[in-house]
PDB file of N, CA and C in Angstrom:
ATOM      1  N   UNK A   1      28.564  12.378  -5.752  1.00  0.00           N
ATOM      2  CA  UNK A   1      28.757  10.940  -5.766  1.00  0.00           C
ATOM      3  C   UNK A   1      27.442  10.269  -6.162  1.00  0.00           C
ATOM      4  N   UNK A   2      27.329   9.474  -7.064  1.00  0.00           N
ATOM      5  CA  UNK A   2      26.266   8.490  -7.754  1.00  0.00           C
ATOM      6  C   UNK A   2      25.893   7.532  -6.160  1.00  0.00           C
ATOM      7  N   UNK A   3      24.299   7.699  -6.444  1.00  0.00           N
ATOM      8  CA  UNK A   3      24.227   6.403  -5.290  1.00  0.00           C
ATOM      9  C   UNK A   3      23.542   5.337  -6.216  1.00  0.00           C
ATOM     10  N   UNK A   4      23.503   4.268  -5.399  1.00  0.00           N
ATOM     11  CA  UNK A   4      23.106   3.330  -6.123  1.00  0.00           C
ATOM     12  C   UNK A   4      21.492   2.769  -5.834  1.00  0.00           C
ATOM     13  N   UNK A   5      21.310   2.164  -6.993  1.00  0.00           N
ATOM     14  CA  UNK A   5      19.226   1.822  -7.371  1.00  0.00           C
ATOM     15  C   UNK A   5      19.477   0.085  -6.906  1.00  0.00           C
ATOM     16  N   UNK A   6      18.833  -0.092  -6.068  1.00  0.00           N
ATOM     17  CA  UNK A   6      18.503  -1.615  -5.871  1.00  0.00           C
ATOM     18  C   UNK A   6      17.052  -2.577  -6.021  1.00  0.00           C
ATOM     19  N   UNK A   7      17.139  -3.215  -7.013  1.00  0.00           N
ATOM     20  CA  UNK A   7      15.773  -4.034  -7.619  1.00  0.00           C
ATOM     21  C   UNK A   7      15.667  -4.839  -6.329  1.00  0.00           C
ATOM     22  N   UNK A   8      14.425  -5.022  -5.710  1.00  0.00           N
ATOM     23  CA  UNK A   8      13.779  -5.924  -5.225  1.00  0.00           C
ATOM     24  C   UNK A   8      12.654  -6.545  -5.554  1.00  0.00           C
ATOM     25  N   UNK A   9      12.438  -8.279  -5.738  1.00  0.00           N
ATOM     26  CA  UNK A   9      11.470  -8.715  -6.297  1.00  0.00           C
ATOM     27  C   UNK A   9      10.853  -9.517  -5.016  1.00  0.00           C
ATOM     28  N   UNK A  10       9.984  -9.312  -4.667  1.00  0.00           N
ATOM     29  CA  UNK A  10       9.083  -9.616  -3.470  1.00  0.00           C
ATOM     30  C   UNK A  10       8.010 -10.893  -3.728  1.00  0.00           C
ATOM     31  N   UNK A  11       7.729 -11.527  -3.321  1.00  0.00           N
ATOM     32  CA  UNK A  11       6.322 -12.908  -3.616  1.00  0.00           C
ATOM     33  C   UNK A  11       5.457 -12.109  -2.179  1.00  0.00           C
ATOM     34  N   UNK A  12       4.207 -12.145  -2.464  1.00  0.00           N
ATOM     35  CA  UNK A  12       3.555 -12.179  -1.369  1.00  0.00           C
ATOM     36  C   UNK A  12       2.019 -12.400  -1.920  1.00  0.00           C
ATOM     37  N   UNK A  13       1.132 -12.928  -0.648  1.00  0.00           N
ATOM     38  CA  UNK A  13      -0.089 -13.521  -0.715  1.00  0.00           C
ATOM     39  C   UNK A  13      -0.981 -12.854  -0.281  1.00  0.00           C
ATOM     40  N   UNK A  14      -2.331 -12.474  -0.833  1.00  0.00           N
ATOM     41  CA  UNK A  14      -3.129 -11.435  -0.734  1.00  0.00           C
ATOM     42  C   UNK A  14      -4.121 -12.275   0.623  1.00  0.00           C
ATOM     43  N   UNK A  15      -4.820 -11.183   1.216  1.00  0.00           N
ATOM     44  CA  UNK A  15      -5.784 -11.757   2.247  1.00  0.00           C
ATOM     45  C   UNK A  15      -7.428 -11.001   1.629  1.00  0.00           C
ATOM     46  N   UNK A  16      -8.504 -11.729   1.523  1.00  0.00           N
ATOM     47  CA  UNK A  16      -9.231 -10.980   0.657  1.00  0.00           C
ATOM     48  C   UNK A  16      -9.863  -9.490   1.333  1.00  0.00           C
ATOM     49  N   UNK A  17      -9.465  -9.126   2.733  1.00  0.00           N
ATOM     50  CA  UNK A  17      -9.358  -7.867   2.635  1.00  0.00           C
ATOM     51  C   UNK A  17      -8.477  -6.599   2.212  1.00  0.00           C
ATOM     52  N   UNK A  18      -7.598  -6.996   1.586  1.00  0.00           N
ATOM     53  CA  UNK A  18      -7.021  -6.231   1.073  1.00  0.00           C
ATOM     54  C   UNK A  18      -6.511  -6.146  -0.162  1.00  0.00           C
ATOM     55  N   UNK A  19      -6.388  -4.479  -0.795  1.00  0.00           N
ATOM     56  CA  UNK A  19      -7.009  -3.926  -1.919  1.00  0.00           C
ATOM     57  C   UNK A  19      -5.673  -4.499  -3.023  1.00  0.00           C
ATOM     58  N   UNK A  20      -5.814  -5.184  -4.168  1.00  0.00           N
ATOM     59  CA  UNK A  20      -4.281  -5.558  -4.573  1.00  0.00           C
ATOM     60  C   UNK A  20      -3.678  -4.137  -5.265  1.00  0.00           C
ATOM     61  N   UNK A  21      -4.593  -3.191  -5.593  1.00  0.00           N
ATOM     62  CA  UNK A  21      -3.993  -2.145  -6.074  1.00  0.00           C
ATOM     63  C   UNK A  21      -3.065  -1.624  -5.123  1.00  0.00           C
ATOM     64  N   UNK A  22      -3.164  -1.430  -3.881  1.00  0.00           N
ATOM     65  CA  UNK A  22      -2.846  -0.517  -3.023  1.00  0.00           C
ATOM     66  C   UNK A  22      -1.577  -1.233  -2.701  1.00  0.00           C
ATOM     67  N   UNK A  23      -0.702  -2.402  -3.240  1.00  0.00           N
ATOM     68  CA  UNK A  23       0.023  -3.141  -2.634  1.00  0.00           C
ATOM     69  C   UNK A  23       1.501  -2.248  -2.631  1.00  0.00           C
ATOM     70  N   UNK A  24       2.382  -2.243  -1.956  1.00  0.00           N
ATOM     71  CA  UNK A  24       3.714  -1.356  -2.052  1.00  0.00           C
ATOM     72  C   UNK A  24       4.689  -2.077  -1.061  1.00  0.00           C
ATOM     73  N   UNK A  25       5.706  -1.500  -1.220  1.00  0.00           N
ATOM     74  CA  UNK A  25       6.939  -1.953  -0.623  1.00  0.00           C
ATOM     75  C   UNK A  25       7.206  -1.017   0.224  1.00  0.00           C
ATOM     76  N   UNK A  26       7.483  -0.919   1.474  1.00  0.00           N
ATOM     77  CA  UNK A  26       7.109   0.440   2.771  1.00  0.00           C
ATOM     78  C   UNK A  26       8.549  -0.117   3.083  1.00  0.00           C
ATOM     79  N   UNK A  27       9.299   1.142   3.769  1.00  0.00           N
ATOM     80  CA  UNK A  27      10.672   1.009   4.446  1.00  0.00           C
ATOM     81  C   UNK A  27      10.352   1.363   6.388  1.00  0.00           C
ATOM     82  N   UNK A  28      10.930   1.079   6.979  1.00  0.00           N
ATOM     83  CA  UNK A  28      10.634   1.703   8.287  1.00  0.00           C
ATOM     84  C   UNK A  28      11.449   2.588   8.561  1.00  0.00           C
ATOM     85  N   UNK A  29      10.492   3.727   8.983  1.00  0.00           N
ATOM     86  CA  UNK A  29      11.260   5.055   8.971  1.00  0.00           C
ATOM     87  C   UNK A  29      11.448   5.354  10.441  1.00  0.00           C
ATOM     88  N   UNK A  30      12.629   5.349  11.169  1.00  0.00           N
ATOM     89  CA  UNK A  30      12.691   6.328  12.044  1.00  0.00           C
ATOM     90  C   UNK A  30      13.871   7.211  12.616  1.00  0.00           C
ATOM     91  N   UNK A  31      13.273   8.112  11.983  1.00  0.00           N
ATOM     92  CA  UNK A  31      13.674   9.214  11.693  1.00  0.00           C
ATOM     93  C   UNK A  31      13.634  10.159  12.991  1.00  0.00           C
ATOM     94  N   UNK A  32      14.470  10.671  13.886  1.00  0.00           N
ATOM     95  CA  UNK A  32      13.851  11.278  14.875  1.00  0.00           C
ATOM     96  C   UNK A  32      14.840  12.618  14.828  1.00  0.00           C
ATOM     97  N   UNK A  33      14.360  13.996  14.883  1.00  0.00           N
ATOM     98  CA  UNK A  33      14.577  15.002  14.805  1.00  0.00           C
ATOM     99  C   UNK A  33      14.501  16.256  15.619  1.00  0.00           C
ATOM    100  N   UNK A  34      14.871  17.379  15.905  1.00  0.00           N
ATOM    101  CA  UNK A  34      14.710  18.430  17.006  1.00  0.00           C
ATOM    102  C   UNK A  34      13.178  18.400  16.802  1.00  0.00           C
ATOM    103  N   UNK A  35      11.917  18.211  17.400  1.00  0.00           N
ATOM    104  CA  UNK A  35      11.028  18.928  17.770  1.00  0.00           C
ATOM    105  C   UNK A  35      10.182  18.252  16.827  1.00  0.00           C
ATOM    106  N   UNK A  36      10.741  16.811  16.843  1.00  0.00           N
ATOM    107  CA  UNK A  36       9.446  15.814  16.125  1.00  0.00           C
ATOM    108  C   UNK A  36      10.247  14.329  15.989  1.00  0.00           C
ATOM    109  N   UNK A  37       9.461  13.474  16.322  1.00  0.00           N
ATOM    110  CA  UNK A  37       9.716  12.069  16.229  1.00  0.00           C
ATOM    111  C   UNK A  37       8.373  11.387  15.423  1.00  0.00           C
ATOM    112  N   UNK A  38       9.435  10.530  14.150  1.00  0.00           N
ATOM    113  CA  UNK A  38       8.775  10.211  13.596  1.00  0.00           C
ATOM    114  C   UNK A  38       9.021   8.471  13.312  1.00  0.00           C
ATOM    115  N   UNK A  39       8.208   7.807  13.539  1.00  0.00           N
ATOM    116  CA  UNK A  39       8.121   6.240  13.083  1.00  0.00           C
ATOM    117  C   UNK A  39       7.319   5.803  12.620  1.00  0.00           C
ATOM    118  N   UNK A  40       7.660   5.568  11.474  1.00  0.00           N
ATOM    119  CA  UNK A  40       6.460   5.225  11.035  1.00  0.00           C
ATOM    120  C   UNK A  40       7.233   4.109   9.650  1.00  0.00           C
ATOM    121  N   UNK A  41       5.648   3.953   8.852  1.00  0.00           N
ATOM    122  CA  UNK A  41       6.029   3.154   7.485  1.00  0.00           C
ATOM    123  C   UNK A  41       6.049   4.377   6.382  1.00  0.00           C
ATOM    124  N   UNK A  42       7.148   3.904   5.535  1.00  0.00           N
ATOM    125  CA  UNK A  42       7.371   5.250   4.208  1.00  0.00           C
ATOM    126  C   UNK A  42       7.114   4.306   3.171  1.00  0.00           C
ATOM    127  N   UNK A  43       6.604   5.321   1.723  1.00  0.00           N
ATOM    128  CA  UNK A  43       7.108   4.648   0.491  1.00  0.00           C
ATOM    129  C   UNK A  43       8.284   5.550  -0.123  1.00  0.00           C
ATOM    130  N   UNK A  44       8.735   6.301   0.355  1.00  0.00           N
ATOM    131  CA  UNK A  44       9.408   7.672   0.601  1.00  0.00           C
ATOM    132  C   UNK A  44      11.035   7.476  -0.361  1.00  0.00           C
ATOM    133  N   UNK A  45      11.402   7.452  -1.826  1.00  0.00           N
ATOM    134  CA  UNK A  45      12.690   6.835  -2.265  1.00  0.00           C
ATOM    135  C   UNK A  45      12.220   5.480  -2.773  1.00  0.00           C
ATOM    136  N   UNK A  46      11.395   4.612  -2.772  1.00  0.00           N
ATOM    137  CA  UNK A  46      10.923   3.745  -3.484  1.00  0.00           C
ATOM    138  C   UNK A  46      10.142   3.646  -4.570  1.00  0.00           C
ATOM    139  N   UNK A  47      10.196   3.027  -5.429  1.00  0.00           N
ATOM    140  CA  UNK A  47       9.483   3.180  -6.606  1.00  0.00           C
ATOM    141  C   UNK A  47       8.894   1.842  -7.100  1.00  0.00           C
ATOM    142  N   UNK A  48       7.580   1.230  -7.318  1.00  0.00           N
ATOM    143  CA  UNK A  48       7.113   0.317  -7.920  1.00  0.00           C
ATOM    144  C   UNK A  48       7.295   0.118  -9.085  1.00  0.00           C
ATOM    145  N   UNK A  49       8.250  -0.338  -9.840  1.00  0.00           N
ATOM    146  CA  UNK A  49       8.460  -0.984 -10.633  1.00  0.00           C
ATOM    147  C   UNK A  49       7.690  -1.740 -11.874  1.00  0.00           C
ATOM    148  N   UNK A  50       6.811  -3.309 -11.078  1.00  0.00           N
ATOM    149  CA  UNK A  50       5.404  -4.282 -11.669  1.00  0.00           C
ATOM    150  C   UNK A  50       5.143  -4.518  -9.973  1.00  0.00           C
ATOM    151  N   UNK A  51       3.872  -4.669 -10.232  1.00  0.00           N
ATOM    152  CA  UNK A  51       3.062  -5.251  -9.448  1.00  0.00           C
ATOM    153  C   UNK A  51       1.621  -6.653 -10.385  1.00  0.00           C
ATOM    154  N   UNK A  52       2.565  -7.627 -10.173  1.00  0.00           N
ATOM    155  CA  UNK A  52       1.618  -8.288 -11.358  1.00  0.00           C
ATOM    156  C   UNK A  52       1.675 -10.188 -10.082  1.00  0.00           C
ATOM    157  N   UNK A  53       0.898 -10.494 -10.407  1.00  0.00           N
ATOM    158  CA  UNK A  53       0.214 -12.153 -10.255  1.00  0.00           C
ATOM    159  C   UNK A  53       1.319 -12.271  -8.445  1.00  0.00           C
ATOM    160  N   UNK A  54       0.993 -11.579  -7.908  1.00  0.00           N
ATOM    161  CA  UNK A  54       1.318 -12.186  -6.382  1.00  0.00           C
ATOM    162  C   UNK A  54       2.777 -11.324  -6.261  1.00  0.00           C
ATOM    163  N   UNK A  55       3.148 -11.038  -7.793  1.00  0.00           N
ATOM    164  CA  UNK A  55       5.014 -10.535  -6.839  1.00  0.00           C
ATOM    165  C   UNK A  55       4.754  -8.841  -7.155  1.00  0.00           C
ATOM    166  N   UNK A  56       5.753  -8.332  -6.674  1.00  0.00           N
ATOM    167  CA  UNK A  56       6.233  -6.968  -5.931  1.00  0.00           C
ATOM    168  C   UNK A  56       7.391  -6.781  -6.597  1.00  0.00           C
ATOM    169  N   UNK A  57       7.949  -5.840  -7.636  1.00  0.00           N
ATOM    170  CA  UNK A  57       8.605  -5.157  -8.265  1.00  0.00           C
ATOM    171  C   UNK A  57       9.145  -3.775  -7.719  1.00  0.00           C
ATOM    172  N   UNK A  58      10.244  -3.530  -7.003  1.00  0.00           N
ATOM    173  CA  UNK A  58      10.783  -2.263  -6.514  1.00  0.00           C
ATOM    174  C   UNK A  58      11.686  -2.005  -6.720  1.00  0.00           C
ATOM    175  N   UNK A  59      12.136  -0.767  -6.599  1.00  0.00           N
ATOM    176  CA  UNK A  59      13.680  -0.386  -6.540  1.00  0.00           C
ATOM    177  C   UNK A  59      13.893   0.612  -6.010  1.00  0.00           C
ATOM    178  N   UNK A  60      14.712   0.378  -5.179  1.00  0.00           N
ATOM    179  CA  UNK A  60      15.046   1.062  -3.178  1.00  0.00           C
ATOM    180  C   UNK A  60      16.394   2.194  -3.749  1.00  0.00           C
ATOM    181  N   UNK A  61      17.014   3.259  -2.779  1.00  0.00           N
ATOM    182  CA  UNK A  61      18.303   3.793  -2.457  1.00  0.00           C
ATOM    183  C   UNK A  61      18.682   3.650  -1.842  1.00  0.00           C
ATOM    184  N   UNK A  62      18.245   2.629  -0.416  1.00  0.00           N
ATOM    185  CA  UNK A  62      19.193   2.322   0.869  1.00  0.00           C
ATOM    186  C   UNK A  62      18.856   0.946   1.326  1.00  0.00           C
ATOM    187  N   UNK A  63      19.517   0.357   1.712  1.00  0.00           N
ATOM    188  CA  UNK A  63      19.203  -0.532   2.447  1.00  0.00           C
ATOM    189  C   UNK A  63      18.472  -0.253   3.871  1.00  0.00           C
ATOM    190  N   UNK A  64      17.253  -1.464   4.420  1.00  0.00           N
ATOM    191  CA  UNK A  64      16.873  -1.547   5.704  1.00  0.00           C
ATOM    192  C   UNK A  64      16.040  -2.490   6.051  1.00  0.00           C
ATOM    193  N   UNK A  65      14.812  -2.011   7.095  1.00  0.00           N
ATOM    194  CA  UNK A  65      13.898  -3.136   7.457  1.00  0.00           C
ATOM    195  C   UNK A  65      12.606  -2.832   6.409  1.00  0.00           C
ATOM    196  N   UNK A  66      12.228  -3.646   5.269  1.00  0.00           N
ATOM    197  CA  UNK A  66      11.164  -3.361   4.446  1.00  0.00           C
ATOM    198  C   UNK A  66      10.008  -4.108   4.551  1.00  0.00           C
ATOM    199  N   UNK A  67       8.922  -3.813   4.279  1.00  0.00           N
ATOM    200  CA  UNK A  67       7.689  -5.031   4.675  1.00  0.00           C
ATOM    201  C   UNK A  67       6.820  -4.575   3.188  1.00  0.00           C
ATOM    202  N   UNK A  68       5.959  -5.499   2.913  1.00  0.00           N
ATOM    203  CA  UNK A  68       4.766  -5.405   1.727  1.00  0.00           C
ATOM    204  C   UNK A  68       3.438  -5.154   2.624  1.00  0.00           C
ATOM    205  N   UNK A  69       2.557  -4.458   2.236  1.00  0.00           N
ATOM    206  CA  UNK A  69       1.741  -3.276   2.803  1.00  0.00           C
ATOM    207  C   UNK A  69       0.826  -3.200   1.527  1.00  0.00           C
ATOM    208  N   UNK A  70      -0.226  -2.910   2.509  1.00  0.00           N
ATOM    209  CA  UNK A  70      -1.831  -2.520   1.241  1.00  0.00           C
ATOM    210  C   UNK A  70      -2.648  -2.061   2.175  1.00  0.00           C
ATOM    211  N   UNK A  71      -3.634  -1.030   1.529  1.00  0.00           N
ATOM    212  CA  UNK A  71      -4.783  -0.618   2.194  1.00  0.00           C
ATOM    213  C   UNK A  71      -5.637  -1.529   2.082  1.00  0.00           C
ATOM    214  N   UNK A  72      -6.553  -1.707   3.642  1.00  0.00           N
ATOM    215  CA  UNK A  72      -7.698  -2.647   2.984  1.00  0.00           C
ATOM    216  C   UNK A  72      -8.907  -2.255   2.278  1.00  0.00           C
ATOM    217  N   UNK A  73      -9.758  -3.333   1.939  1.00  0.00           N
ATOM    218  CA  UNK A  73     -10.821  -2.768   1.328  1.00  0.00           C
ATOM    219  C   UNK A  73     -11.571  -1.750   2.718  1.00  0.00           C
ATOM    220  N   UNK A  74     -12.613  -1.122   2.045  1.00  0.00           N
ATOM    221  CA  UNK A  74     -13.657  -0.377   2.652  1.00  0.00           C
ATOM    222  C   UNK A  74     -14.883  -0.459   2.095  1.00  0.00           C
ATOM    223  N   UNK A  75     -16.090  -1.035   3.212  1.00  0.00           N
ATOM    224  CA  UNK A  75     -17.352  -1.162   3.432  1.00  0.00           C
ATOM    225  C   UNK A  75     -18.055   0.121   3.203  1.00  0.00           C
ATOM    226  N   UNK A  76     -19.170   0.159   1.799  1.00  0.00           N
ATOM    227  CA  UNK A  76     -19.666   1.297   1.885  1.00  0.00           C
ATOM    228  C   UNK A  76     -20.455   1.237   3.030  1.00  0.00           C
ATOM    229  N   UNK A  77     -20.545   2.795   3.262  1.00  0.00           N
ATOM    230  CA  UNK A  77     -21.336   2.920   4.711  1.00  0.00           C
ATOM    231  C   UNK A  77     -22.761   3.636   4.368  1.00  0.00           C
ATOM    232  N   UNK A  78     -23.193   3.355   3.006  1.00  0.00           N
ATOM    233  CA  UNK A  78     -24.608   3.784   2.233  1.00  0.00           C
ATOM    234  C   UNK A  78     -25.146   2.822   1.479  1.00  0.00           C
ATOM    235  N   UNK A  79     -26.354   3.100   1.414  1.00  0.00           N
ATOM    236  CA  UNK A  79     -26.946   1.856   0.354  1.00  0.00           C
ATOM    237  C   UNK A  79     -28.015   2.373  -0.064  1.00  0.00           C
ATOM    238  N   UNK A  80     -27.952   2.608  -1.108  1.00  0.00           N
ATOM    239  CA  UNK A  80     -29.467   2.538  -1.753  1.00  0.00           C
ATOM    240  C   UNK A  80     -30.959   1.468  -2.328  1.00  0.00           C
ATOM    241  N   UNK A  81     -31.796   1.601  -1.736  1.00  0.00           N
ATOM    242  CA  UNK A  81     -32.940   0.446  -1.949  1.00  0.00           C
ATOM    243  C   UNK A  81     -33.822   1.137  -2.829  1.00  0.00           C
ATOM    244  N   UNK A  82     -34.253   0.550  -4.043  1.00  0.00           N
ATOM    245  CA  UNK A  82     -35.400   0.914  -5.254  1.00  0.00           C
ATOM    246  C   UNK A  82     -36.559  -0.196  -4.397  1.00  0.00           C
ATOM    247  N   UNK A  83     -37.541   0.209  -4.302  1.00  0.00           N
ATOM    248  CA  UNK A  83     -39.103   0.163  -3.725  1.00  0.00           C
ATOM    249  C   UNK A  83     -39.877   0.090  -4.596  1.00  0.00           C
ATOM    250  N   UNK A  84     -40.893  -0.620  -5.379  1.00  0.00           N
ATOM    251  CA  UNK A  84     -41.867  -0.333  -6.245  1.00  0.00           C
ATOM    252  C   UNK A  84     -42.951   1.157  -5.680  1.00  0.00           C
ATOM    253  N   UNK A  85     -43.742   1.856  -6.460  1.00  0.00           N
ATOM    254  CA  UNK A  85     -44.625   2.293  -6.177  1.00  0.00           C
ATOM    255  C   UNK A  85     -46.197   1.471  -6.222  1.00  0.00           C
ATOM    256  N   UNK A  86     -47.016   1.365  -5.105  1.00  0.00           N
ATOM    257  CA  UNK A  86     -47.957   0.854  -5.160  1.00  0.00           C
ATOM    258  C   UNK A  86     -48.871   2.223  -5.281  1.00  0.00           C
ATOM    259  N   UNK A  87     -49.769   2.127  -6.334  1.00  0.00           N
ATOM    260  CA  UNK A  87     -51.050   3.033  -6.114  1.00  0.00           C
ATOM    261  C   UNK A  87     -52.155   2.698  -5.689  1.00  0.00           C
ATOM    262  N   UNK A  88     -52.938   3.255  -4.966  1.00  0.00           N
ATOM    263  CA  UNK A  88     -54.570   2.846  -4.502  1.00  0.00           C
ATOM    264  C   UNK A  88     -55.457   3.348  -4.810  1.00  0.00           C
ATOM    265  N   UNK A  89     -56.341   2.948  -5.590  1.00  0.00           N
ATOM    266  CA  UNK A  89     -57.442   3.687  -6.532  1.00  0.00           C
ATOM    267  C   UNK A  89     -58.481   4.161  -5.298  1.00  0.00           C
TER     268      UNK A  89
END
């Protein structure tokens, strides 16, 4: 039996910690099984579509509870400093 592809077009507003690449359409998964429980967020059957100027391009196989999701940025935790050399005669 054919299942069916469902387009979802999403608007959402960035916060400047977070990365716009990383943006996706997450389903809530819970899934609970002999000898593991799992809840969590999936991209798991979804597929990004566009991701362009604020909207969200997807297309789902099931219906459920979906949310828009991004990693945030990350603070390097190194830095490099250039120092002149002083010489002393």
């Amino acid at each position: 039996m054919p299942y069916l592809i469902i387009r979802i077009t999403t608007h959402y507003q960035l916060t400047n910690s977070v990365n716009a690449d990383t943006v996706s359409l997450y389903w809530w998964n819970e899934q609970i099984g002999v000898g593991s429980n799992s809840l969590s967020w999936s991209k798991e059957g979804i597929t990004t579509i566009e991701r362009d100027a604020n909207y969200l391009i997807s297309e789902v196989n099931h219906l459920t509870l979906f949310a828009v999701l991004g990693d945030e940025f990350t603070q390097p935790t190194t830095f490099t400093i250039y120092l002149p050399i002083i010489l002393k005669n």
